[in-house]
Structure formats: C-alpha cells, structure tokens
N, C-alpha and C. Protein backbone atom coordinates (compact mmCIF):
# COMPACT_ATOMS: atom_id res chain seq x y z
N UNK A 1 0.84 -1.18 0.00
CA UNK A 1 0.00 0.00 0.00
C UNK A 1 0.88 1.25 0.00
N UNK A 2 0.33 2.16 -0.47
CA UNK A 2 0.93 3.74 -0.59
C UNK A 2 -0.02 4.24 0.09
N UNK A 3 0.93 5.74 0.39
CA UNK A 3 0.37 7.34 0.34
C UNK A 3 -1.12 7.10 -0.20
N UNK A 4 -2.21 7.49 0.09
CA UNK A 4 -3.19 7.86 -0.50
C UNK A 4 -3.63 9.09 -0.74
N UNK A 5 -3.64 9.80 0.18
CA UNK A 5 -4.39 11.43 0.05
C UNK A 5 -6.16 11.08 0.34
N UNK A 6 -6.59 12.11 1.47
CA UNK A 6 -7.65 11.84 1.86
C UNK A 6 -8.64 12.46 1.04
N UNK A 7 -8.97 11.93 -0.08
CA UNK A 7 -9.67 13.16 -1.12
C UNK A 7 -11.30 11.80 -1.94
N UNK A 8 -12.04 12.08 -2.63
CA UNK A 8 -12.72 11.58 -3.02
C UNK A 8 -12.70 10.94 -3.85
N UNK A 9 -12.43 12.41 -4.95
CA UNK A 9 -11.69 12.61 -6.55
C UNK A 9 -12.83 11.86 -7.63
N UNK A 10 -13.90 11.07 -7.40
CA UNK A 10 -14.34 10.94 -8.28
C UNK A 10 -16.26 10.77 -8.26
N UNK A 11 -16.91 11.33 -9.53
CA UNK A 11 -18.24 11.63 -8.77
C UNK A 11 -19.11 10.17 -8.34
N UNK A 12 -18.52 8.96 -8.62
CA UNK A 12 -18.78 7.52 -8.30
C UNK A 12 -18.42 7.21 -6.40
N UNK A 13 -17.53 7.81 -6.17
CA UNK A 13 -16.85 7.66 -5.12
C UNK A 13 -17.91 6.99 -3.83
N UNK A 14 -17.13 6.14 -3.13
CA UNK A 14 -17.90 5.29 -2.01
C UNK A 14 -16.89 5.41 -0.78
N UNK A 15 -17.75 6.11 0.99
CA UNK A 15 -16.78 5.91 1.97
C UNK A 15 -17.80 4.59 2.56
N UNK A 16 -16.50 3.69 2.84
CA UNK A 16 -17.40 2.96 3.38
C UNK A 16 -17.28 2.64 4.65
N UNK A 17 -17.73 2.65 5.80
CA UNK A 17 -17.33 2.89 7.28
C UNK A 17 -18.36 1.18 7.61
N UNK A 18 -16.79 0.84 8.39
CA UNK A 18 -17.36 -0.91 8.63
C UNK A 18 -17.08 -0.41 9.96
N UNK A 19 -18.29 -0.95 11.06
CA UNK A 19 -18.54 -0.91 12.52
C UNK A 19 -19.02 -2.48 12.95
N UNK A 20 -18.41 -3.17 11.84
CA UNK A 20 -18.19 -4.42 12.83
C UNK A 20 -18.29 -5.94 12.12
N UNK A 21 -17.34 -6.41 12.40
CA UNK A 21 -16.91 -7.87 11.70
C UNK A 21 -17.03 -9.04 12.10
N UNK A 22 -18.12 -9.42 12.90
CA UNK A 22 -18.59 -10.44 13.81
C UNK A 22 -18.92 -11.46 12.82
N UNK A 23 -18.52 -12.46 13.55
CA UNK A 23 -18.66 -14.24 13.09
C UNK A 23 -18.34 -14.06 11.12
N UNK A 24 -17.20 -13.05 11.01
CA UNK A 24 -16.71 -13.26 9.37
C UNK A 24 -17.72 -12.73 8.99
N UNK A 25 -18.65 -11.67 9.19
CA UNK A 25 -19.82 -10.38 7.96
C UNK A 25 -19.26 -9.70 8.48
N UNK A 26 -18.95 -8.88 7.57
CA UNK A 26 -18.59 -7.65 7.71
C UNK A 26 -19.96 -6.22 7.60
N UNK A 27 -20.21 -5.49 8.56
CA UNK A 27 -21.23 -4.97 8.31
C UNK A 27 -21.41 -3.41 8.69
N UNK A 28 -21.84 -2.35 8.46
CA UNK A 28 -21.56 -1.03 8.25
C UNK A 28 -22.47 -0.20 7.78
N UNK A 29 -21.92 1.07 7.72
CA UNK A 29 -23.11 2.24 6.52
C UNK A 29 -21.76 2.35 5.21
N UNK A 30 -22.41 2.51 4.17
CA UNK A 30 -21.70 2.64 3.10
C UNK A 30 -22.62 4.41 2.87
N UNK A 31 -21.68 5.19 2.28
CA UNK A 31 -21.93 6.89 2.05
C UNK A 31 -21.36 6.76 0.63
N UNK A 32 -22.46 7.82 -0.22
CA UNK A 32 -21.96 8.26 -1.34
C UNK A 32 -22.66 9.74 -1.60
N UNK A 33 -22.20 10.88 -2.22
CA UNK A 33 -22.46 12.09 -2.81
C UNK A 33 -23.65 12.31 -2.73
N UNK A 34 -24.70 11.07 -3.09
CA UNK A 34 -26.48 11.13 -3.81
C UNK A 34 -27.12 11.16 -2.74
N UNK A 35 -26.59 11.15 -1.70
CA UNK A 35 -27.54 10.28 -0.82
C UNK A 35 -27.14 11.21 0.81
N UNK A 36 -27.81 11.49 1.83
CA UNK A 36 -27.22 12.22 3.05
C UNK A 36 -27.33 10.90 4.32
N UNK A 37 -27.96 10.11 3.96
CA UNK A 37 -27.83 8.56 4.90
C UNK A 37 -26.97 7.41 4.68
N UNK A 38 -26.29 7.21 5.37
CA UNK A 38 -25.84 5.75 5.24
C UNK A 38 -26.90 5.08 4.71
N UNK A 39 -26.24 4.23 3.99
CA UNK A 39 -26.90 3.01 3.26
C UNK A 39 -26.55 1.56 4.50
N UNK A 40 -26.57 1.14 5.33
CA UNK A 40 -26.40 0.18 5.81
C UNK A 40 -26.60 -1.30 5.04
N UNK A 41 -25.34 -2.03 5.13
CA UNK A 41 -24.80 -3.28 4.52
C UNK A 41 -24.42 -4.21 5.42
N UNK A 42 -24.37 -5.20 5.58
CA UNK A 42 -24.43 -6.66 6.00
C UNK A 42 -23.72 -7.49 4.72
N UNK A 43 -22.17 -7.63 4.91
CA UNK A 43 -21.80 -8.48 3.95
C UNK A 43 -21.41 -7.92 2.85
N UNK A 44 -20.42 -8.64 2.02
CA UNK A 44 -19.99 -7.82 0.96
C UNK A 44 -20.81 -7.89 -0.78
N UNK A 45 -21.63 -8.98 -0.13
CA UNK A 45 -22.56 -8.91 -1.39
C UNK A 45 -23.40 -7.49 -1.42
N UNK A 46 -23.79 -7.38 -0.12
CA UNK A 46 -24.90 -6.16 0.05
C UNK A 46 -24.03 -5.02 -0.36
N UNK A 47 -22.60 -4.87 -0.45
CA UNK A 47 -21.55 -3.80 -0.54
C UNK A 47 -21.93 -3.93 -2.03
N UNK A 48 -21.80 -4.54 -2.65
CA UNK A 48 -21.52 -4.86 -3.78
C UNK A 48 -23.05 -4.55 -4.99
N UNK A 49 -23.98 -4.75 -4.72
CA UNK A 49 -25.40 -4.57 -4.98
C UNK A 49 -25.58 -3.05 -5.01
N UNK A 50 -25.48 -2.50 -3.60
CA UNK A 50 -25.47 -1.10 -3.24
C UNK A 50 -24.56 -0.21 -4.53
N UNK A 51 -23.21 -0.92 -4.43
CA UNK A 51 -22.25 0.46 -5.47
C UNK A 51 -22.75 -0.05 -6.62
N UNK A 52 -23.11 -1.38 -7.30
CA UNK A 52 -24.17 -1.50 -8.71
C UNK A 52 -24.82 -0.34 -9.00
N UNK A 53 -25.79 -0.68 -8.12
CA UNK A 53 -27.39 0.61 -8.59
C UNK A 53 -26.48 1.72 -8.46
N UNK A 54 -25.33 2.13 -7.63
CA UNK A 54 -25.09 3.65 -7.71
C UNK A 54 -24.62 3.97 -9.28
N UNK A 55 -23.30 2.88 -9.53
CA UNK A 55 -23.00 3.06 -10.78
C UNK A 55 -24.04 3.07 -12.17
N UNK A 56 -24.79 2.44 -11.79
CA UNK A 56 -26.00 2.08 -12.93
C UNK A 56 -26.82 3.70 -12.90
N UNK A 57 -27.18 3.61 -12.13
CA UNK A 57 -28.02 5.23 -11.99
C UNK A 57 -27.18 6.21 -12.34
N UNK A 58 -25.57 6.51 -12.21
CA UNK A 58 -25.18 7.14 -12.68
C UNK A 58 -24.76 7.12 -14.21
N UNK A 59 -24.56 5.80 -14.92
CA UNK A 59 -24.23 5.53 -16.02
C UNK A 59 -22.64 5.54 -15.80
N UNK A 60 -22.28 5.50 -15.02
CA UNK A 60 -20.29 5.69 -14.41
C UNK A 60 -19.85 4.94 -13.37
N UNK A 61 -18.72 4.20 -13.56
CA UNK A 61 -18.32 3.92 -14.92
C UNK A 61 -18.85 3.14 -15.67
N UNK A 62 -19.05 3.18 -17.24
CA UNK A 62 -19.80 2.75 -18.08
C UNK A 62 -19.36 1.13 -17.76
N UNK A 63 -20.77 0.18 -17.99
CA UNK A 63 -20.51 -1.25 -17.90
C UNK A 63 -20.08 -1.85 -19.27
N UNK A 64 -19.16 -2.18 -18.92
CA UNK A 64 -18.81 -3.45 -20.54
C UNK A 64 -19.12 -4.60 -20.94
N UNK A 65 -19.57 -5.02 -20.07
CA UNK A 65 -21.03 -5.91 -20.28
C UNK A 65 -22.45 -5.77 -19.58
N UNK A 66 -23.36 -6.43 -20.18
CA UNK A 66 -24.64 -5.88 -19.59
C UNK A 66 -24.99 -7.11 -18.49
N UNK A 67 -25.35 -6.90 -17.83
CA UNK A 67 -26.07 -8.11 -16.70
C UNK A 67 -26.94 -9.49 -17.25
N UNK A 68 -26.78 -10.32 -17.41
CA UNK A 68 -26.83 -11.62 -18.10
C UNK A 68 -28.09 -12.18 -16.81
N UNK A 69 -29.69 -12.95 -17.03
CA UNK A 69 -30.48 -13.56 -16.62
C UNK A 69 -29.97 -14.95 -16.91
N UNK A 70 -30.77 -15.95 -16.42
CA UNK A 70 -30.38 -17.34 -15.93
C UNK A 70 -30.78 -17.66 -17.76
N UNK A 71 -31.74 -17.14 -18.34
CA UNK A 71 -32.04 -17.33 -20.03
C UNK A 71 -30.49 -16.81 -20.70
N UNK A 72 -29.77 -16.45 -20.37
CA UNK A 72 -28.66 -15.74 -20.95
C UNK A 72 -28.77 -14.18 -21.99
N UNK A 73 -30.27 -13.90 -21.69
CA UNK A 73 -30.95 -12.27 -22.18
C UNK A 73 -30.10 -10.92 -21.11
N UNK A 74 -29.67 -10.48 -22.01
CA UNK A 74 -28.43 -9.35 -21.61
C UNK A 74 -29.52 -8.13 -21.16
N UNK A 75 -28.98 -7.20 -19.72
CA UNK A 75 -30.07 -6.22 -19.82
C UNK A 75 -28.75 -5.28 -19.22
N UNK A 76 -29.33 -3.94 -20.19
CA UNK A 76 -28.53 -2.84 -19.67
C UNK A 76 -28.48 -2.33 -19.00
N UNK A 77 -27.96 -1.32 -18.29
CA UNK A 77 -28.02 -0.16 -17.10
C UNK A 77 -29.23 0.84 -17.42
N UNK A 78 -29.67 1.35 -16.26
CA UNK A 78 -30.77 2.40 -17.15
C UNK A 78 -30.07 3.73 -16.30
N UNK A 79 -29.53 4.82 -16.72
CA UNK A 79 -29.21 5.99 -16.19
C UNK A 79 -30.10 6.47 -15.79
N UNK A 80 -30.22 6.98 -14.20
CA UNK A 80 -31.22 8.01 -13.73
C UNK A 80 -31.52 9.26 -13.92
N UNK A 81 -32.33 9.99 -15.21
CA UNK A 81 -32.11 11.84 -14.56
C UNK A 81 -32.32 12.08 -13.75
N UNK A 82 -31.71 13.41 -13.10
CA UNK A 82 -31.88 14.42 -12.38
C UNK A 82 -31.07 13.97 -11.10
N UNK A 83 -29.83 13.25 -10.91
CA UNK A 83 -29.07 12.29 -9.71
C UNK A 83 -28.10 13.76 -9.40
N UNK A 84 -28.51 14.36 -8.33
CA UNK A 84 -28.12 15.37 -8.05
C UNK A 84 -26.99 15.11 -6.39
N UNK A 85 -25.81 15.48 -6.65
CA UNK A 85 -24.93 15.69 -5.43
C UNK A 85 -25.75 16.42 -4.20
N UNK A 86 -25.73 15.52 -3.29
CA UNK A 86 -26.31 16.45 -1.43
C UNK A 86 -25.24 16.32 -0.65
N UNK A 87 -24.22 15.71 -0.73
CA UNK A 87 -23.02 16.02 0.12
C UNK A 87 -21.78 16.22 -0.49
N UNK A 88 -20.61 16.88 0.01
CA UNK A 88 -19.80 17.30 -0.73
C UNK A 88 -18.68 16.19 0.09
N UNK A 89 -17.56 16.12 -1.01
CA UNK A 89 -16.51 15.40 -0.58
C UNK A 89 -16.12 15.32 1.01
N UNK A 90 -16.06 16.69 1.49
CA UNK A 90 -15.20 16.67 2.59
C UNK A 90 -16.66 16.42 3.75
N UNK A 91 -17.64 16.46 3.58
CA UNK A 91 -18.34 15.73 4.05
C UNK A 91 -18.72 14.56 4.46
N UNK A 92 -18.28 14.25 3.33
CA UNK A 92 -18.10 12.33 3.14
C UNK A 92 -17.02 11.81 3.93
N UNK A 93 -15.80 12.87 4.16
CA UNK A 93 -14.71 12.29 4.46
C UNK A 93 -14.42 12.41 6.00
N UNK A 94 -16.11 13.08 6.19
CA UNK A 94 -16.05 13.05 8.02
C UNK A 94 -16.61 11.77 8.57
N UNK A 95 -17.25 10.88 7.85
CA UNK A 95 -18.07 9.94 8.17
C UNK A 95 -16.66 8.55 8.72
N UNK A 96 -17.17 7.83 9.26
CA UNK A 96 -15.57 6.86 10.00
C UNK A 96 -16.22 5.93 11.02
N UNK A 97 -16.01 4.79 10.67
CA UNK A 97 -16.36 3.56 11.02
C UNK A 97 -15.55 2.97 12.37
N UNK A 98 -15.82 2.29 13.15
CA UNK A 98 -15.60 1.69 14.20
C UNK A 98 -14.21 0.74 13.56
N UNK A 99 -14.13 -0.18 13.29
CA UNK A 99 -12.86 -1.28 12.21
C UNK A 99 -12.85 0.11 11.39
N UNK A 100 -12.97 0.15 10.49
CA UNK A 100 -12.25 0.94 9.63
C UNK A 100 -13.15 1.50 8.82
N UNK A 101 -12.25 2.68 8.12
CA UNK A 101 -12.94 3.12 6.52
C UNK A 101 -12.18 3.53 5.79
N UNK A 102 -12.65 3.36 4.89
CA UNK A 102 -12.62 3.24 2.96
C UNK A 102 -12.99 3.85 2.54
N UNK A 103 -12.59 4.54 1.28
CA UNK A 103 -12.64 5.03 0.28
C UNK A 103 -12.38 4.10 -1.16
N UNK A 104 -13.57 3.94 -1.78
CA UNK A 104 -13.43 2.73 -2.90
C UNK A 104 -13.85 4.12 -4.25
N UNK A 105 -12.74 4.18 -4.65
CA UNK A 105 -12.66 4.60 -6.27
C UNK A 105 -13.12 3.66 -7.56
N UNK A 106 -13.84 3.16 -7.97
CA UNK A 106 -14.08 2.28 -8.93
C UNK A 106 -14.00 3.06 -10.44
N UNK A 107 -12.87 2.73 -10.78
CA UNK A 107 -12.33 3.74 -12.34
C UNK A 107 -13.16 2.81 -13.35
N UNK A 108 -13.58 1.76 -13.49
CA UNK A 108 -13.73 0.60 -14.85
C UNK A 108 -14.76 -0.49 -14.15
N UNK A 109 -15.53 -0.51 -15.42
CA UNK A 109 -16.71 -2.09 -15.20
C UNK A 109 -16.01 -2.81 -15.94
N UNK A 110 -15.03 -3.44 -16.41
CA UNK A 110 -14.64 -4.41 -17.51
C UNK A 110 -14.48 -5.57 -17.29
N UNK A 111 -14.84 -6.85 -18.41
CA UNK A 111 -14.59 -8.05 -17.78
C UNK A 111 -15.69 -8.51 -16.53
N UNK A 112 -16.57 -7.73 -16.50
CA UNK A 112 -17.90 -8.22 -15.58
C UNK A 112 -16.95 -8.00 -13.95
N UNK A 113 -16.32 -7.36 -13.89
CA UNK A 113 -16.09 -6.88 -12.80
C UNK A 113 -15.47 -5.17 -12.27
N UNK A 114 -14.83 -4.66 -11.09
CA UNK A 114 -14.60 -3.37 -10.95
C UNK A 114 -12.92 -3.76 -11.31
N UNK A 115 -12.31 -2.14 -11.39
CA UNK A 115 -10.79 -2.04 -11.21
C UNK A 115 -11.03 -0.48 -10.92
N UNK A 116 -9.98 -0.19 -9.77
CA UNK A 116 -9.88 0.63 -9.43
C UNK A 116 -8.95 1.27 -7.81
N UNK A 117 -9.43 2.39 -7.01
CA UNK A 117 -8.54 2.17 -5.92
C UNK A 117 -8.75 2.48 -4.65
N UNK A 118 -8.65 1.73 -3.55
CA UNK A 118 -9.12 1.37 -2.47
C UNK A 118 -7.99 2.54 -1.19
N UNK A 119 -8.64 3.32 -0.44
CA UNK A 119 -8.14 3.97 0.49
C UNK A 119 -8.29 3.51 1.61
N UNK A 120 -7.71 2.82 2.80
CA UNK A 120 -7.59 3.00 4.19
C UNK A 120 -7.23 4.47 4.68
N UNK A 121 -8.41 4.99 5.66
CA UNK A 121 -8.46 6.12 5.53
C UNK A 121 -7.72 6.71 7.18
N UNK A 122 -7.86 4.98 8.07
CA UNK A 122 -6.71 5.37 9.18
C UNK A 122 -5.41 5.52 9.33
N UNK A 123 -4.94 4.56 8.07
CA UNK A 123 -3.90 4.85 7.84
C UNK A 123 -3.42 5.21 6.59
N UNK A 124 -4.22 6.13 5.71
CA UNK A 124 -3.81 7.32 4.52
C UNK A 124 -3.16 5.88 3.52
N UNK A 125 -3.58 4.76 3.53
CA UNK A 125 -2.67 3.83 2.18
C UNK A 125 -3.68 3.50 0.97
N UNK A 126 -3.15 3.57 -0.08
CA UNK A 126 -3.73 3.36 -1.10
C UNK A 126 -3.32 1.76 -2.02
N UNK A 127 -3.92 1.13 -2.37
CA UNK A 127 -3.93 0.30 -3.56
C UNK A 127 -4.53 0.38 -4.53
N UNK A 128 -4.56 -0.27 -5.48
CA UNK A 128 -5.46 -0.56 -6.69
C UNK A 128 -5.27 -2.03 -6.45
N UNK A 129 -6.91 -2.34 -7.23
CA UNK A 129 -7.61 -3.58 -7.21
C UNK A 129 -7.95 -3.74 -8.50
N UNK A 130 -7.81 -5.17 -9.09
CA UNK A 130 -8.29 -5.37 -10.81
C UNK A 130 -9.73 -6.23 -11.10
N UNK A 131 -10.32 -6.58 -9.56
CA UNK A 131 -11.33 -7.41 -9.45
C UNK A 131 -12.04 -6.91 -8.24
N UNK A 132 -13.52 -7.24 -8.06
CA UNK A 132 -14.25 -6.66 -7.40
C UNK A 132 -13.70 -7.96 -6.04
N UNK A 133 -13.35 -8.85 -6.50
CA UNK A 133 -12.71 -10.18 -5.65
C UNK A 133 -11.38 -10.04 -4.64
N UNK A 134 -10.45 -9.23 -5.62
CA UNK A 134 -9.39 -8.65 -4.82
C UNK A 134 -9.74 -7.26 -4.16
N UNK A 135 -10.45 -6.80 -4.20
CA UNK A 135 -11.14 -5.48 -3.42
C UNK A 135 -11.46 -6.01 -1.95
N UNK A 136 -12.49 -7.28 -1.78
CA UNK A 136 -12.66 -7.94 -0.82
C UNK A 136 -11.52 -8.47 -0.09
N UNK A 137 -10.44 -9.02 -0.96
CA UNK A 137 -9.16 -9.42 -0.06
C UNK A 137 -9.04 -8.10 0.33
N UNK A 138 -8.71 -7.30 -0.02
CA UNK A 138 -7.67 -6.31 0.53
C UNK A 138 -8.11 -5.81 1.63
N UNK A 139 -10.00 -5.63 1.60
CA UNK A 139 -10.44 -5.16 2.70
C UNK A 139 -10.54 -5.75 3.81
N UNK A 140 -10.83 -6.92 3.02
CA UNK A 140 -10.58 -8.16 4.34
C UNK A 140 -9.37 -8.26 5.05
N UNK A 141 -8.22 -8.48 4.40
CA UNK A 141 -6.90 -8.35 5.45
C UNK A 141 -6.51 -6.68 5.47
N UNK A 142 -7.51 -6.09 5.52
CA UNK A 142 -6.68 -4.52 6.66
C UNK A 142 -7.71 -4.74 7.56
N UNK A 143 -8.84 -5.28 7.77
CA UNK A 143 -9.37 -5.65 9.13
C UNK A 143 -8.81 -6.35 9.64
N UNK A 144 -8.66 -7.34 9.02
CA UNK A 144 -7.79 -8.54 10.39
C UNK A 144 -6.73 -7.99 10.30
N UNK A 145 -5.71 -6.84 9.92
CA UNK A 145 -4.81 -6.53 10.55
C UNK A 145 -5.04 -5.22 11.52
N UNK A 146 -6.34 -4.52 11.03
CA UNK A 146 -6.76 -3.51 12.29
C UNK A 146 -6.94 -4.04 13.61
N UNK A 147 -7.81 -5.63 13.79
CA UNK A 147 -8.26 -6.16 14.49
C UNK A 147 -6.73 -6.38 15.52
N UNK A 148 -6.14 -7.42 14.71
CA UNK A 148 -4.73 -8.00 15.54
C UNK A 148 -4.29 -6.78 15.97
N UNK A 149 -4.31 -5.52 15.34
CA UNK A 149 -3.25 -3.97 16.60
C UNK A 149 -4.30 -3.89 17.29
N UNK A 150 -5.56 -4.14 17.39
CA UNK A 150 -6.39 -3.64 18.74
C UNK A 150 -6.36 -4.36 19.37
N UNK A 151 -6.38 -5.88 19.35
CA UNK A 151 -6.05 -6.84 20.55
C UNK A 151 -4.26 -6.34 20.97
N UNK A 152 -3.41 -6.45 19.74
CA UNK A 152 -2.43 -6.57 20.65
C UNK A 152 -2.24 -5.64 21.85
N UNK A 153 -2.39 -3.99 21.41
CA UNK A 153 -2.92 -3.05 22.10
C UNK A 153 -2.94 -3.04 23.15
N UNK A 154 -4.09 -3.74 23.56
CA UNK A 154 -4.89 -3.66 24.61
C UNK A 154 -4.56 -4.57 25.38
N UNK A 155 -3.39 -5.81 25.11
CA UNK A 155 -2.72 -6.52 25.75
C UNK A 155 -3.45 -8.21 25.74
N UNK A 156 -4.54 -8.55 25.03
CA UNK A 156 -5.37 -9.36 24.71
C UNK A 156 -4.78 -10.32 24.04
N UNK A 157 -3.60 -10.81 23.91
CA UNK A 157 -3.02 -11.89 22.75
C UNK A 157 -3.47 -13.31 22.69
C-alpha cells in the first residue's frame, strides 16, 4: 500500500465505514455524494449490490457488459435523470467507522467486474484492485490486521 491522500476525486466515489466484523460479515453504513444517509450493509454482497445501482443510476463507470439472466438475455443499465450531489466530498470524508474506513474509487466495469482504488483512511494507504474479488481481499486483510493492533494493544493476545 501507498500514500493515499484523503480526497474523493471521483463523482462515483464510495466511503465505506465498517462498525463491525462479527462471526466473518462484515457490516456497516456505506456513504456516497447522492444520498445524506448511510446506506447500511451486511456483507460484501450487500456492498456490492449497493455500489451497482449507484453506478447504474449514474451511467459511471460505463458497464462493458450488460447483466446476463439465468435465459442468458443481456439487460442494460438504465441511467437516472436528475441524480443530483447532497453532500460534498469533505463531508463524506467526516463519516468513520468503528474497524475501519474506505474510500473505494471504482475507475472501470470491464470483464464483468470493478478495477480501481481502495483507500484505508486510518492509515492514509492506497492500492489498486483489478477485481471486485481482490477489493474484498484487501479489505478483508486490513481488518484482520486492524483487528490483531487492537487486541495486541490492549494486551489481549
């Protein structure tokens, strides 16, 4: 991980503040620009569903493939008018989760999945991710490594 910079930077942008990782779900409010409430998630499917419809409603980033039914009938995104910004970046960037938060940049739909770049926002590091799959690793092991400094911490080994 790198330097990140605590910034948004893009109008897709997702903070996602996880308050708690019990029995392996990970679960939280996810914040974006459209919206002045947490979206509350349970799991990374529900993470994952949630930034869909955002991207879909926004038309960004454009999908490179369309969503495929169990018939194999392709259906597109439908862009929302009138998806108007209610919070501003540095707004977003007050919001902060119990385990941690994120900042998920998603630059690309390609290949039926995301690429893009993931902020730990306690400790300012950045990666990029080429799969919505390795997004989940990454987030997954900076919890269990947030987790292991708060036990060690606290003297709990």
């Amino acid at each position: 991980m790198t330097k990140g910079g605590n910034y948004i930077g893009t109008p897709n942008g997702i903070v996602l503040c996880v308050m708690g990782n019990g029995s392996g779900t990970i679960e939280g409010l996810l914040y974006h620009g459209y919206r002045e409430e947490g979206i509350p998630f349970r799991g990374y499917e529900d993470i994952i569903r949630i930034a869909e419809d955002l991207f879909n409603a926004l038309g960004f980033p454009f999908m490179g493939t369309g969503d495929r039914d169990i018939h194999g009938r392709i259906h597109s995104c439908q862009k929302k008018e009138g998806m108007a910004r209610v919070m501003k970046d540095d707004e977003l960037l007050q919001k902060h989760g119990d385990i941690g938060t994120f900042v998920i940049r998603v630059q690309h739909r390609q290949h039926s999945s995301w690429q893009g770049k993931v902020t730990w926002l306690e400790e300012d590091k950045s990666v990029y991710f080429r799969s919505a799959l390795e997004l989940i690793k990454i987030i997954d092991g900076t919890l269990d490594e947030a987790e292991k400094g708060i036990v060690t911490e606290s003297g709990n080994e």
